[in-house]
N, C-alpha and C. Protein backbone atom coordinates (compact mmCIF):
# COMPACT_ATOMS: atom_id res chain seq x y z
N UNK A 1 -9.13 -2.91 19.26
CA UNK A 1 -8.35 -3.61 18.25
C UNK A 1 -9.28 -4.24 17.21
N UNK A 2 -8.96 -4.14 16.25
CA UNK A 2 -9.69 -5.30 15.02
C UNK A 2 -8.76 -6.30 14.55
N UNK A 3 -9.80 -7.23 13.61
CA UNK A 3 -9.58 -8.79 13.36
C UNK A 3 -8.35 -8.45 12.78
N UNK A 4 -7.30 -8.47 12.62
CA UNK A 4 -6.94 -8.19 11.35
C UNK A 4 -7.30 -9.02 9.77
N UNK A 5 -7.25 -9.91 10.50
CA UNK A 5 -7.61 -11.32 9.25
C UNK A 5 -8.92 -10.97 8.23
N UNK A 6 -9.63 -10.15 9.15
CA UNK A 6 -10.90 -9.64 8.09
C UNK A 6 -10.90 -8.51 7.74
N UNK A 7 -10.13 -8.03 7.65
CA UNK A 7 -10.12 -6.55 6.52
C UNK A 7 -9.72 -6.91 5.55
N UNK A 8 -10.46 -6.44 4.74
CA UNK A 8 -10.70 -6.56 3.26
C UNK A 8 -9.24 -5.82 2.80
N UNK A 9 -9.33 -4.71 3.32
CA UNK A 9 -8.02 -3.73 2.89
C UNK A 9 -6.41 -4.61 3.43
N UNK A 10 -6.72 -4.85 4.56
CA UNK A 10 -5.10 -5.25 4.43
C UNK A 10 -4.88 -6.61 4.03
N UNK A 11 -6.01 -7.23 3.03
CA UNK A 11 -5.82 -8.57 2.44
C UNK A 11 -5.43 -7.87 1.06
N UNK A 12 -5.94 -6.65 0.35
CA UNK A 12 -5.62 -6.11 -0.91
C UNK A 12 -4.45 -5.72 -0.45
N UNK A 13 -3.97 -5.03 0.82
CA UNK A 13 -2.25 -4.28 0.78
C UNK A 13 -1.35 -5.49 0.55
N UNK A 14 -1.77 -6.81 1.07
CA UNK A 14 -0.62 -8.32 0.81
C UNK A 14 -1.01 -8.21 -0.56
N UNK A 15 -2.00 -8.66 -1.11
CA UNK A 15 -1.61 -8.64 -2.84
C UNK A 15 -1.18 -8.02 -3.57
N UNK A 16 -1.01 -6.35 -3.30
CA UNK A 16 -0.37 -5.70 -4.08
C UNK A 16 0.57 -5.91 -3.59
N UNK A 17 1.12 -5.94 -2.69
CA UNK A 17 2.49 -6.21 -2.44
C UNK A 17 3.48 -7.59 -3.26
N UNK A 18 2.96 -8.67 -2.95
CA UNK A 18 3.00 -10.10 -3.99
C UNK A 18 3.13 -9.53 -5.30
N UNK A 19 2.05 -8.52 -5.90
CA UNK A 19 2.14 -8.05 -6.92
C UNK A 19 3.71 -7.32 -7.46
N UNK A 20 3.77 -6.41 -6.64
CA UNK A 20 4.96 -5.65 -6.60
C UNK A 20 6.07 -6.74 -6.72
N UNK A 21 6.34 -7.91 -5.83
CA UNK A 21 7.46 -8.56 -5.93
C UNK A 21 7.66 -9.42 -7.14
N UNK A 22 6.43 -9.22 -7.23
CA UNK A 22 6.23 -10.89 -8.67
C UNK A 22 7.49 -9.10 -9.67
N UNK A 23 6.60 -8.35 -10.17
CA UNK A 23 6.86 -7.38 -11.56
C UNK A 23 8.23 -6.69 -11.08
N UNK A 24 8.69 -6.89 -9.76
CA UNK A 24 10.10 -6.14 -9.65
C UNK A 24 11.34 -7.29 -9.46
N UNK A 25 11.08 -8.20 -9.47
CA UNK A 25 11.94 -9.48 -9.60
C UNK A 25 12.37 -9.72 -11.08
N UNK A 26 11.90 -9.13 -12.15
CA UNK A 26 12.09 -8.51 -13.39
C UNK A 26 13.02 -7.62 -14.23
N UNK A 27 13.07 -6.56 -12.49
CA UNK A 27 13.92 -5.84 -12.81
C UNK A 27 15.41 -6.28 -13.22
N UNK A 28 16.22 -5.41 -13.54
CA UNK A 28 17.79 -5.72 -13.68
C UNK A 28 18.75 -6.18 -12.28
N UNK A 29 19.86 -6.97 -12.21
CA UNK A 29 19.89 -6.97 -10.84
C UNK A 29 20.87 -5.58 -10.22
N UNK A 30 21.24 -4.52 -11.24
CA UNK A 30 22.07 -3.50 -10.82
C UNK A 30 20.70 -2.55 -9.97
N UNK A 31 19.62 -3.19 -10.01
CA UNK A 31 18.51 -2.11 -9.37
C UNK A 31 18.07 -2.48 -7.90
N UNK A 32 18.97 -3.68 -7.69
CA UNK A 32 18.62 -4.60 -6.57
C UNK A 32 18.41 -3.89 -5.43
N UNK A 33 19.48 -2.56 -5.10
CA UNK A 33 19.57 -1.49 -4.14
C UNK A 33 19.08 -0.38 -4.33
N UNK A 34 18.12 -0.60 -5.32
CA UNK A 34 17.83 1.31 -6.10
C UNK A 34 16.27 0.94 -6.23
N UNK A 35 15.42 0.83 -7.08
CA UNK A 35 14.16 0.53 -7.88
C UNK A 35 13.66 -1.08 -6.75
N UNK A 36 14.64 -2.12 -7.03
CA UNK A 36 13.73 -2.74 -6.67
C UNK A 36 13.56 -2.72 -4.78
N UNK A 37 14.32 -2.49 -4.61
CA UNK A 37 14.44 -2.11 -2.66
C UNK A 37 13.11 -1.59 -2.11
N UNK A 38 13.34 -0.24 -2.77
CA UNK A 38 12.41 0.71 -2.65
C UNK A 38 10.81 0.40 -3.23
N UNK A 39 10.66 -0.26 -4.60
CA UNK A 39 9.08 -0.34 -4.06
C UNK A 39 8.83 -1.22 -4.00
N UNK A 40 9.32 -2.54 -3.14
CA UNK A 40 9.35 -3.31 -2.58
C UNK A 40 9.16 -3.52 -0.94
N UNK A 41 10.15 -1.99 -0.39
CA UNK A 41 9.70 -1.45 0.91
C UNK A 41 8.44 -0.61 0.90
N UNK A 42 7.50 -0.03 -0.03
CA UNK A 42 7.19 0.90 0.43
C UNK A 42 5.58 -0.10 -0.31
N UNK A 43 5.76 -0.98 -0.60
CA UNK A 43 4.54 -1.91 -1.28
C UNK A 43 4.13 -2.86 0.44
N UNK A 44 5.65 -3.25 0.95
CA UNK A 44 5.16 -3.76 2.14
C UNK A 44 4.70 -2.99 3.43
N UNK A 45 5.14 -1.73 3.27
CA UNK A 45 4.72 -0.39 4.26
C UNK A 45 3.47 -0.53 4.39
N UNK A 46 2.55 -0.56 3.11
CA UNK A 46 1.28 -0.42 3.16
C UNK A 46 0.28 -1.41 4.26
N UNK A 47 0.67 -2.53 3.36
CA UNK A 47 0.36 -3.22 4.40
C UNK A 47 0.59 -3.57 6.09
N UNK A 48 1.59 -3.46 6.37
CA UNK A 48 2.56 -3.33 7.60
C UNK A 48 2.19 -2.05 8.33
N UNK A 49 1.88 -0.91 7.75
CA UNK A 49 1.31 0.11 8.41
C UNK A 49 -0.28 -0.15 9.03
N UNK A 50 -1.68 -0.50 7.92
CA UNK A 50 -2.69 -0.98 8.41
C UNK A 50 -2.02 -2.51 9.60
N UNK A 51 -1.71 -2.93 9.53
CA UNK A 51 -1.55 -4.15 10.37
C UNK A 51 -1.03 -3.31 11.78
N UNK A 52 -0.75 -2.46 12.04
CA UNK A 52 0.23 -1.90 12.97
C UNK A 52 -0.71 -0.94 13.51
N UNK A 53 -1.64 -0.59 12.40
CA UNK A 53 -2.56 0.20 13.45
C UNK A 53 -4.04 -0.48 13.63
N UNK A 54 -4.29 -1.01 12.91
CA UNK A 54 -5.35 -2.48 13.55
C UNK A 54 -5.04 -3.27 14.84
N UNK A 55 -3.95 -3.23 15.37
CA UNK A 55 -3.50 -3.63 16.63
C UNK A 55 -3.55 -2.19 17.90
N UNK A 56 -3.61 -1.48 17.22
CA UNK A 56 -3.65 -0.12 18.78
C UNK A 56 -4.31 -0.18 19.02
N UNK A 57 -4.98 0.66 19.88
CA UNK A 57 -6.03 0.84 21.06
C UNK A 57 -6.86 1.72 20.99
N UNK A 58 -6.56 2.53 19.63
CA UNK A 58 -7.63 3.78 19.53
C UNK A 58 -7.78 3.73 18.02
N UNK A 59 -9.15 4.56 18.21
CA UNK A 59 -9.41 4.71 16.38
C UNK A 59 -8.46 5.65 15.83
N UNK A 60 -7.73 6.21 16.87
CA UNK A 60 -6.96 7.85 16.53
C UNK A 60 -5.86 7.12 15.90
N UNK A 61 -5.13 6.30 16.73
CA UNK A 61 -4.26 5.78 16.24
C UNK A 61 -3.95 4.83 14.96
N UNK A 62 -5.41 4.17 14.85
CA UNK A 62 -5.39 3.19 13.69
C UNK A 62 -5.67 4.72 12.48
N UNK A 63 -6.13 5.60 12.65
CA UNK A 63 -6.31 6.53 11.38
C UNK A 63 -4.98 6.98 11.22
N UNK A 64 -4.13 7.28 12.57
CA UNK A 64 -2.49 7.70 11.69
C UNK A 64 -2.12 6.69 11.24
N UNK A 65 -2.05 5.49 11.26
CA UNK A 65 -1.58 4.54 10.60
C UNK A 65 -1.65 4.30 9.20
N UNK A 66 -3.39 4.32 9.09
CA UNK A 66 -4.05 4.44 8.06
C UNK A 66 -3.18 5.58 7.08
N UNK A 67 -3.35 6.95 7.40
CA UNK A 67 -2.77 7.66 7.01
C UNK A 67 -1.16 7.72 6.04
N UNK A 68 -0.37 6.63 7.62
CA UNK A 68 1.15 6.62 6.95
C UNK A 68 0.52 5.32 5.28
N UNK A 69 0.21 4.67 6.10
CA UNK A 69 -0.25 3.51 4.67
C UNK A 69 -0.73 4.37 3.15
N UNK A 70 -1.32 5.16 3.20
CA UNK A 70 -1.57 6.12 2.46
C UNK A 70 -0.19 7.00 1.43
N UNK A 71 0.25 6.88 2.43
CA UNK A 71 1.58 7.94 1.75
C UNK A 71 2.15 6.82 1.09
N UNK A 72 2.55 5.54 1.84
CA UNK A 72 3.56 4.78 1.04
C UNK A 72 2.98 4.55 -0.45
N UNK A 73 1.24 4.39 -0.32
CA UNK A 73 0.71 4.15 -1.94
C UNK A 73 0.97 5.20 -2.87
N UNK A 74 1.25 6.40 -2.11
CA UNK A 74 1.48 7.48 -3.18
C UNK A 74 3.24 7.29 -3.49
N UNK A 75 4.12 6.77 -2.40
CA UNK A 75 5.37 6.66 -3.11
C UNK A 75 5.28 5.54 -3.82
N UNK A 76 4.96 4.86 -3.98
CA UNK A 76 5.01 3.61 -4.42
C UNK A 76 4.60 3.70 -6.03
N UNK A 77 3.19 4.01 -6.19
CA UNK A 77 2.83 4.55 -7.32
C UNK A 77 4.08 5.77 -7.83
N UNK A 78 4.60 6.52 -7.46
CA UNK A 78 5.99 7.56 -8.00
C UNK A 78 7.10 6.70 -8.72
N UNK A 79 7.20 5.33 -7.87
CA UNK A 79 8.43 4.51 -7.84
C UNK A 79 7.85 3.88 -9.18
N UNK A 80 6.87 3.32 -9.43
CA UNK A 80 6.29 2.24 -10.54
C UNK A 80 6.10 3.33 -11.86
N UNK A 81 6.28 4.52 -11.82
CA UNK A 81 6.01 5.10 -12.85
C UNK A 81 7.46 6.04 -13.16
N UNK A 82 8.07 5.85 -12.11
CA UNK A 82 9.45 5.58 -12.74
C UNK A 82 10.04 4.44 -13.06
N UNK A 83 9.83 3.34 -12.89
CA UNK A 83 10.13 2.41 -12.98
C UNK A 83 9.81 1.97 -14.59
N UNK A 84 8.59 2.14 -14.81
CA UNK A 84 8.18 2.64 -15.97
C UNK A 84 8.92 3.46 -17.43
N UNK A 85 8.93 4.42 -16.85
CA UNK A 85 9.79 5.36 -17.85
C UNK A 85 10.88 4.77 -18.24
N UNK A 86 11.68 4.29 -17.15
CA UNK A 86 12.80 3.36 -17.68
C UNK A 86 12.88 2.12 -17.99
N UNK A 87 11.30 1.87 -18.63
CA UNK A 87 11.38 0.83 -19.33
C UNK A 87 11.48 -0.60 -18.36
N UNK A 88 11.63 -0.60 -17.67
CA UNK A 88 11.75 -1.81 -16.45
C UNK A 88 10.39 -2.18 -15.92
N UNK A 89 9.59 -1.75 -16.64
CA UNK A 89 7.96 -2.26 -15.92
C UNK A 89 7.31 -1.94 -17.34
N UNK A 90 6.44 -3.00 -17.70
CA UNK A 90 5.93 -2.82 -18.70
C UNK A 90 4.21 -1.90 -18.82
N UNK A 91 3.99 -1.59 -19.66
CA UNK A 91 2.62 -0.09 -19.52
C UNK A 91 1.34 -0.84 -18.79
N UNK A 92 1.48 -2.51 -19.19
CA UNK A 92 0.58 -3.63 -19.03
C UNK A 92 0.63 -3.65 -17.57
N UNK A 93 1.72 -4.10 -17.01
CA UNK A 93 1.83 -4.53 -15.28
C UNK A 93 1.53 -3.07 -14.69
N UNK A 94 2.07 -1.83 -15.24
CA UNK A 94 2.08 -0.58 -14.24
C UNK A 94 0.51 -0.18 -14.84
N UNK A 95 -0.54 -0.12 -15.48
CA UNK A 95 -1.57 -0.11 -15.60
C UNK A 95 -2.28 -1.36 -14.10
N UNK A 96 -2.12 -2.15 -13.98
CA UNK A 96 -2.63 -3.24 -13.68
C UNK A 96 -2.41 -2.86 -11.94
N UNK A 97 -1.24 -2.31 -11.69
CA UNK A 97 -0.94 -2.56 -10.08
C UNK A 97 -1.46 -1.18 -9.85
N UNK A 98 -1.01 -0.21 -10.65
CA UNK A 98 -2.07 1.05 -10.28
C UNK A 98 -3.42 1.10 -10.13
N UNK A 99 -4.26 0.20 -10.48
CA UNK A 99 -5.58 0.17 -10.38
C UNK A 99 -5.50 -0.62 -9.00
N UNK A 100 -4.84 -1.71 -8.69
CA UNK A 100 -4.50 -2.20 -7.16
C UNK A 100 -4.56 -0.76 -6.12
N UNK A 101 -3.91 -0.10 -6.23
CA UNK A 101 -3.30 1.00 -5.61
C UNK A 101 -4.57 1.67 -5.50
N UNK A 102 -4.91 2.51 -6.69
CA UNK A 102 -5.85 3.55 -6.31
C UNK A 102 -7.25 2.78 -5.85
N UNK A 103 -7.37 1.64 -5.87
CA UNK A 103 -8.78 0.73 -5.15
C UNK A 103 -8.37 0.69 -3.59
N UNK A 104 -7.02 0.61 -3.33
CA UNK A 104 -6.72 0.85 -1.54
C UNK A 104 -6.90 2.11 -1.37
N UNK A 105 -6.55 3.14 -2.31
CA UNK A 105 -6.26 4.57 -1.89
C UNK A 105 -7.92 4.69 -1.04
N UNK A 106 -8.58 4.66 -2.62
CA UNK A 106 -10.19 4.89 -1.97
C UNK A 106 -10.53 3.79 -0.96
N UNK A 107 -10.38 2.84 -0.77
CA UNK A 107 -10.71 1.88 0.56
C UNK A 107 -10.28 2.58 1.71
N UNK A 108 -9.25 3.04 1.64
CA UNK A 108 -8.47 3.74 2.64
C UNK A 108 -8.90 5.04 3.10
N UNK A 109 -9.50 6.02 2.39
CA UNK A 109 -10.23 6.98 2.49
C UNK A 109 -11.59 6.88 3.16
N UNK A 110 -12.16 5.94 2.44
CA UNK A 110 -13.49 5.52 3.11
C UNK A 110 -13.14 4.74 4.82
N UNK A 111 -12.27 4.05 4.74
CA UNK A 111 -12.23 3.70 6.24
C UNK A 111 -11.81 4.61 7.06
N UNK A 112 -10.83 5.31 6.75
CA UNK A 112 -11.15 6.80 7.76
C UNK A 112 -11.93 7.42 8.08
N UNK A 113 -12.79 7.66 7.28
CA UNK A 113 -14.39 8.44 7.38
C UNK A 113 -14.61 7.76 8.46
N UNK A 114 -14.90 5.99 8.47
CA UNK A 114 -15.85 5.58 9.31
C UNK A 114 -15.21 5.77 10.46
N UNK A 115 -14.26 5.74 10.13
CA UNK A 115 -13.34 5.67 11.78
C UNK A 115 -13.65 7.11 12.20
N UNK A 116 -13.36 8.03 11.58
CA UNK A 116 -13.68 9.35 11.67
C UNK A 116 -15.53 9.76 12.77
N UNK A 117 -16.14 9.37 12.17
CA UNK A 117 -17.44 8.74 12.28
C UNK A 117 -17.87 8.22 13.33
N UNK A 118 -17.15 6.97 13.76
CA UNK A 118 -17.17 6.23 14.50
C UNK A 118 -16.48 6.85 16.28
N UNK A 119 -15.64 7.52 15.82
CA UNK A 119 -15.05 8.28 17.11
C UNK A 119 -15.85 9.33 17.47
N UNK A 120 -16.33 10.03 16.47
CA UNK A 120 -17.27 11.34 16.54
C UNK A 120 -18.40 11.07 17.35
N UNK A 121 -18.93 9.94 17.92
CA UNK A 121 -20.31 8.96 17.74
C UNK A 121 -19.68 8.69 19.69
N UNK A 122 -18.79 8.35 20.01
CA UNK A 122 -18.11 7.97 21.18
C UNK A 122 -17.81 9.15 21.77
């Protein structure tokens, strides 16, 4: 198991997430069940996924985790750039949380390696 409290990464998955709620609380409230639900769930996935596999018992398992955390940044980023198009997120905030995003993507990549690495080594 690891700290959780000291990963760097799942202290960035809570801020983007904060992030996400601050710029989708913005939204309209007819999106309450549509736009803002959704990357609102899939901003807290991220994090909630690393947290979920920082608690198992194997590196195997913390890398699928890792993994699902991965996907939600790619829906998430889909959701904000639709969100976007329709004008409900401004070019400023969806510039700003995407650079959030793709700094976990690659954090996230690189900690697999090690984990990768690290099991290879055992």
């Amino acid at each position: 198991m690891h700290n959780l409290k000291e990963l760097k990464i799942w202290k960035k998955a809570i801020d983007l997430a904060v992030e996400v709620y601050r710029v989708s609380a913005l939204f309209p409230p007819d999106e309450k069940y549509g736009l803002i639900s959704q990357t609102r769930r899939a901003a807290v996935s991220i994090s909630s996924n690393i947290a979920e596999g920082a608690g198992r018992n194997s590196e195997k398992e913390f890398k699928y985790f890792l993994g699902i955390a991965n996907g939600s940044s790619f829906e998430l980023q889909t959701q904000l750039f639709i969100s976007n198009k329709l004008s409900l997120l401004s070019n400023e905030d969806l510039e700003k949380i995407l650079q959030q995003i793709e700094e976990l993507q690659k954090m996230n990549y690189g900690f697999q390696n090690m984990l990768n690495k690290k099991s290879s080594i055992n």
